[in-house]
N, C-alpha and C. Protein backbone atom coordinates (compact mmCIF):
# COMPACT_ATOMS: atom_id res chain seq x y z
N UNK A 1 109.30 -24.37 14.71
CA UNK A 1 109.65 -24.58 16.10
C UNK A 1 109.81 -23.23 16.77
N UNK A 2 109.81 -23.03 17.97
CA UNK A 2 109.61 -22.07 18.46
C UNK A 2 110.98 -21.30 19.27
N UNK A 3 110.87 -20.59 19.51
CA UNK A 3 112.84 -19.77 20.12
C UNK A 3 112.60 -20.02 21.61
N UNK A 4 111.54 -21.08 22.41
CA UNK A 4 111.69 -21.53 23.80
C UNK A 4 113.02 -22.44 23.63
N UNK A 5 113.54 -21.91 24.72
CA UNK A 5 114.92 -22.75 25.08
C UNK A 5 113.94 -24.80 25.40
N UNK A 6 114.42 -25.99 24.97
CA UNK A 6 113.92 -27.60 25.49
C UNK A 6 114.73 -27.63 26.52
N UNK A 7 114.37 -28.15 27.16
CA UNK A 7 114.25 -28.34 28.37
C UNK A 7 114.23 -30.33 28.50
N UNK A 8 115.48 -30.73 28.88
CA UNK A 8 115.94 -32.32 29.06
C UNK A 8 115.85 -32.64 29.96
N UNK A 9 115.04 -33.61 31.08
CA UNK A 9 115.37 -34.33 32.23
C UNK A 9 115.25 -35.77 31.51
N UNK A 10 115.52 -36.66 32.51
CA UNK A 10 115.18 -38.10 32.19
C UNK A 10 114.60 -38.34 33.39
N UNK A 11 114.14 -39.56 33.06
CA UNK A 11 113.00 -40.30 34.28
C UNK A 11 112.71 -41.71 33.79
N UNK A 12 112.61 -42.37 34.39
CA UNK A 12 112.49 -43.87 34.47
C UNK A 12 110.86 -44.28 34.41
N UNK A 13 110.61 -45.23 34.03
CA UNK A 13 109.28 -46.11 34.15
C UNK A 13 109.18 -47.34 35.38
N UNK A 14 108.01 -47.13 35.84
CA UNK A 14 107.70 -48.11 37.18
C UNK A 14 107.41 -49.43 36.83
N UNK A 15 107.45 -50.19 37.65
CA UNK A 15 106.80 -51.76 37.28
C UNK A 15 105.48 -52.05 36.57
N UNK A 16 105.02 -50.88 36.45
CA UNK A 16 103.61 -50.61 36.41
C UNK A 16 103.34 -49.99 34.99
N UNK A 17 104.74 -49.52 34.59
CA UNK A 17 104.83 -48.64 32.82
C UNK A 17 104.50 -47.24 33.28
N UNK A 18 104.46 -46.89 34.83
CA UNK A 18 104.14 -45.20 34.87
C UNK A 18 105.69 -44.39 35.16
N UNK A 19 105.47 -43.04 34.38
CA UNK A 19 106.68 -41.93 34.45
C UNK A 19 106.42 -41.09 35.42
N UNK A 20 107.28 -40.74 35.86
CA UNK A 20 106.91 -39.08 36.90
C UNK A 20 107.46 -37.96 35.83
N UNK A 21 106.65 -37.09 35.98
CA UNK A 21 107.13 -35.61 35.07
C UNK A 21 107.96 -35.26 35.77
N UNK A 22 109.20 -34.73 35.46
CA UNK A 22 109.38 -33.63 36.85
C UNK A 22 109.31 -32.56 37.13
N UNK A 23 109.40 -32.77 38.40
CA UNK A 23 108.64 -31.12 38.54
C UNK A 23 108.86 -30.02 38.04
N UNK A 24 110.39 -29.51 37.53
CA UNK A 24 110.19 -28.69 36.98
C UNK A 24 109.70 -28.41 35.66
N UNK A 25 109.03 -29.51 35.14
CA UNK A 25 108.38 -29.26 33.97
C UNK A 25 106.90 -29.23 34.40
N UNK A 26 105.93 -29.86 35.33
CA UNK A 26 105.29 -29.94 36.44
C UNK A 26 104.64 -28.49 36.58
N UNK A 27 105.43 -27.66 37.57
CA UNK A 27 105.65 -26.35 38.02
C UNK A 27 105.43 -25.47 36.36
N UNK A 28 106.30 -25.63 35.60
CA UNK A 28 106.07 -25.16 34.12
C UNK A 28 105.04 -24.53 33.63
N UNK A 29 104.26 -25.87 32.93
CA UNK A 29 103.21 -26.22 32.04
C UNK A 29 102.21 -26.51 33.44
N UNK A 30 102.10 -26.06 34.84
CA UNK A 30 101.15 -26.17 35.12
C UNK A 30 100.19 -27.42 35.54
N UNK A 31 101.21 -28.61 35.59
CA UNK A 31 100.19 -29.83 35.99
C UNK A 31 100.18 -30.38 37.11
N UNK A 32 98.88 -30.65 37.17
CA UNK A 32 98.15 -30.69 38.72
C UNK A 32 98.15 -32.46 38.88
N UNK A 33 97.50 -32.87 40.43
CA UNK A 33 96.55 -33.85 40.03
C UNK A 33 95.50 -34.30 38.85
N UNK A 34 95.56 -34.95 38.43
CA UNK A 34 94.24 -35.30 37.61
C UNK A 34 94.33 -34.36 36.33
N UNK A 35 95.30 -33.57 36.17
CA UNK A 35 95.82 -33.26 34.69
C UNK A 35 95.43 -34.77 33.66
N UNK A 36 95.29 -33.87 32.69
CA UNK A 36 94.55 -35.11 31.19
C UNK A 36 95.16 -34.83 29.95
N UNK A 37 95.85 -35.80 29.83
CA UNK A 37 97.05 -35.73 28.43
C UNK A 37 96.27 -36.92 27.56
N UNK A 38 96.78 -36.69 26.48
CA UNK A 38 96.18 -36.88 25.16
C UNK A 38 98.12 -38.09 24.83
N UNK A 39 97.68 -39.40 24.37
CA UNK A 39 99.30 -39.77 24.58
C UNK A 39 99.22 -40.51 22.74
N UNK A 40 100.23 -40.73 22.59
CA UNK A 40 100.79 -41.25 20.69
C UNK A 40 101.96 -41.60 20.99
N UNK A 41 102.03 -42.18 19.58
CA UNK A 41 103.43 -42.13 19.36
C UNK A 41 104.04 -42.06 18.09
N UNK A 42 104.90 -41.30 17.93
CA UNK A 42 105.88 -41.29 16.47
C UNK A 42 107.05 -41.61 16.06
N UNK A 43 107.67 -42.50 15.63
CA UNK A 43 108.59 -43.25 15.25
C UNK A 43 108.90 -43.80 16.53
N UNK A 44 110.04 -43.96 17.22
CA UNK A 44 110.67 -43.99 18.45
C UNK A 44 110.21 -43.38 19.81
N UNK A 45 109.56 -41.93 19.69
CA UNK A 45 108.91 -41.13 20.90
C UNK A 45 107.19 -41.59 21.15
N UNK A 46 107.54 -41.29 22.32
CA UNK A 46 106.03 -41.47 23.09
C UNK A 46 105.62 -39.39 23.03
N UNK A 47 104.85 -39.48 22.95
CA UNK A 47 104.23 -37.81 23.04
C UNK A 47 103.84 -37.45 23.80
N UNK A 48 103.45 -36.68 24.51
CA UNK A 48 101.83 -36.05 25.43
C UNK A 48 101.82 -34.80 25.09
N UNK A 49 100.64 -34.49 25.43
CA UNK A 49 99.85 -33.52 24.94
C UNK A 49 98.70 -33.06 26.03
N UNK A 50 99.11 -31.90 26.73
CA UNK A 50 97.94 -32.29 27.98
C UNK A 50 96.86 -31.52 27.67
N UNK A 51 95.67 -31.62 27.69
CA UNK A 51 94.52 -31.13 27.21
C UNK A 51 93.40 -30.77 27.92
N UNK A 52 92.38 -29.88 27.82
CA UNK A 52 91.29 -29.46 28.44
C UNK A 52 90.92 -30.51 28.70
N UNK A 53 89.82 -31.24 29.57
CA UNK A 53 89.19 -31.82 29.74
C UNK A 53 87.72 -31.40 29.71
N UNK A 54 87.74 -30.23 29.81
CA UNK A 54 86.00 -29.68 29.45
C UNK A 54 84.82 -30.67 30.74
N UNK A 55 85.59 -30.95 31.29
CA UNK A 55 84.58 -31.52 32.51
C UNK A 55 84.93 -30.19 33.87
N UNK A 56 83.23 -30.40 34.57
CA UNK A 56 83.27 -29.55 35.57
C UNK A 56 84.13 -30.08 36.90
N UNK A 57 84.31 -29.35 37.88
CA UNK A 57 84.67 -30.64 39.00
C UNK A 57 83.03 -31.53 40.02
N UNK A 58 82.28 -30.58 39.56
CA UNK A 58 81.27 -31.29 39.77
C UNK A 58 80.48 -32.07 38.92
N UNK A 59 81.18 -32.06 37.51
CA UNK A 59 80.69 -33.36 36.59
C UNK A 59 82.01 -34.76 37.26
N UNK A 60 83.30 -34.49 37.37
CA UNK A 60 84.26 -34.91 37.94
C UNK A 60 83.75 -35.70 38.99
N UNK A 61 83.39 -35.25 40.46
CA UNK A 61 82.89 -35.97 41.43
C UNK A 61 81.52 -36.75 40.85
N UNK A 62 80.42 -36.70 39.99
CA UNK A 62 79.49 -37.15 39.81
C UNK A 62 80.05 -38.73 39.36
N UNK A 63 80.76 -38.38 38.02
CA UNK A 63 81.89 -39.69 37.61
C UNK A 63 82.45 -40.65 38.73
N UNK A 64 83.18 -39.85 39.90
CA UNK A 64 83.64 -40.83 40.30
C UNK A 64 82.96 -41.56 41.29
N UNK A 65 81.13 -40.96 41.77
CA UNK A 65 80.37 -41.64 42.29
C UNK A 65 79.85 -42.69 41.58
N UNK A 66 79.45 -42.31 40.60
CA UNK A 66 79.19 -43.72 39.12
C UNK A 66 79.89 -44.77 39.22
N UNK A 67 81.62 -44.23 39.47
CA UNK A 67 82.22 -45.68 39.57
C UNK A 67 82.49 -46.00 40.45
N UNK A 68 82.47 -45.30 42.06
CA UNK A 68 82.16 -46.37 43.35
C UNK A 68 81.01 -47.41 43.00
N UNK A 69 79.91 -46.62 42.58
CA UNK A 69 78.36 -47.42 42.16
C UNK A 69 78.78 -48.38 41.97
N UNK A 70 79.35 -48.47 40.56
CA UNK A 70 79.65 -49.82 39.71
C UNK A 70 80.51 -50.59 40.55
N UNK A 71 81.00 -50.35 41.28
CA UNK A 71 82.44 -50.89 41.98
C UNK A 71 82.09 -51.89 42.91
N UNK A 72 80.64 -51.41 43.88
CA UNK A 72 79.87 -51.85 44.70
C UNK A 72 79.18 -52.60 44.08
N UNK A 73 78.61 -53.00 42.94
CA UNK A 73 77.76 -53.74 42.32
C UNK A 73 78.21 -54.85 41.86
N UNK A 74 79.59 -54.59 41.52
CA UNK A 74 80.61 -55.45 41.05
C UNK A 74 80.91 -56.69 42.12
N UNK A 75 80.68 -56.10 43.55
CA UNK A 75 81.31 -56.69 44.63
C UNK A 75 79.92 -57.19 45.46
N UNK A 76 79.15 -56.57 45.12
CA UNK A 76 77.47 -57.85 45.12
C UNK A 76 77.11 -56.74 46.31
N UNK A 77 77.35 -55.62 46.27
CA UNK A 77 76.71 -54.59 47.30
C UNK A 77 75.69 -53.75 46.83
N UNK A 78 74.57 -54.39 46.74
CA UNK A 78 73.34 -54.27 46.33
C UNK A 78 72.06 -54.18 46.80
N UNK A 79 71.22 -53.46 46.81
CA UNK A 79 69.81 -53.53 46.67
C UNK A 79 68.68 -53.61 45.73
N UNK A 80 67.86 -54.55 46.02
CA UNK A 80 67.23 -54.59 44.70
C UNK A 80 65.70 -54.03 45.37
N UNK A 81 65.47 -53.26 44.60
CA UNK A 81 63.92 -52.04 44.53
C UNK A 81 63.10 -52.08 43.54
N UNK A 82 61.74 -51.89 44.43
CA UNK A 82 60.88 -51.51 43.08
C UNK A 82 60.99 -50.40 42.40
N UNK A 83 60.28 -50.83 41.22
CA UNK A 83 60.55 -49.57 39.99
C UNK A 83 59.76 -48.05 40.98
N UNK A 84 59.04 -48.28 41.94
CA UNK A 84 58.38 -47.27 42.37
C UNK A 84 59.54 -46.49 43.37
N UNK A 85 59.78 -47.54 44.30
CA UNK A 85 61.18 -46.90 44.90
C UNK A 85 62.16 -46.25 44.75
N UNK A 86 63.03 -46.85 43.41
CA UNK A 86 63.84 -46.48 42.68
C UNK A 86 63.66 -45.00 41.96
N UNK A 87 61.93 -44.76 41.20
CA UNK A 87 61.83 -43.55 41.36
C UNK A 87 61.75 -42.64 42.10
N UNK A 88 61.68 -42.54 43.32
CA UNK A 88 61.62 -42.18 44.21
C UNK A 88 62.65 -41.42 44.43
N UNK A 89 63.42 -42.28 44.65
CA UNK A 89 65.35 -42.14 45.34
C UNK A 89 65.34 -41.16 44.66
N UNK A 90 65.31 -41.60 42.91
CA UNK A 90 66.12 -41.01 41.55
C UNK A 90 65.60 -39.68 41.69
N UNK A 91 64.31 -39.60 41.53
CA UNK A 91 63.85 -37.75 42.03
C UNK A 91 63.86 -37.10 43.15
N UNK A 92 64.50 -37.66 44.23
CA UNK A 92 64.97 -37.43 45.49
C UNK A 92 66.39 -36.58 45.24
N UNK A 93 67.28 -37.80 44.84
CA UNK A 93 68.47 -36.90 43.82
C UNK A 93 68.46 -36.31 42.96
């Protein structure tokens, strides 16, 4: 273990099962929006572990166009194209 002084707050869980960090642990370790923890558990404790994500923010935005896509497709907001069209678009983008 290491000679960093721990550091105790408490915090509650939402209706929803979500925690807030707080901030001064937040401010700390540095976590942002869209921070990416790694979560377990061992005996009694829940863990985290916040971790690289190794994604760009422009692999990031690509993702979350994928899942408007799907989102819209889901909800019957669609076009249907020929395979010629479709290539088209696709090497357009």
């Amino acid at each position: 273990m290491s000679d960093e002084t721990i550091e105790t707050e408490f915090t509650k869980t939402s209706s929803k099962g979500q925690i807030v960090i707080p901030s001064s642990i937040r401010k700390k370790l540095n976590i942002g929006n869209g921070s990416l923890f790694a979560v377990t558990t061992k005996d009694n404790m829940i863990i985290l572990k916040q971790v690289d994500s190794g994604i760009s923010a422009a692999d990031m935005k690509t993702l979350r166009s994928i899942e408007e896509a799907w989102k819209d497709i889901e909800r019957g907001n669609y076009k249907i194209k020929s395979k010629d069209d479709f290539f088209k678009e696709f090497k357009e983008w």
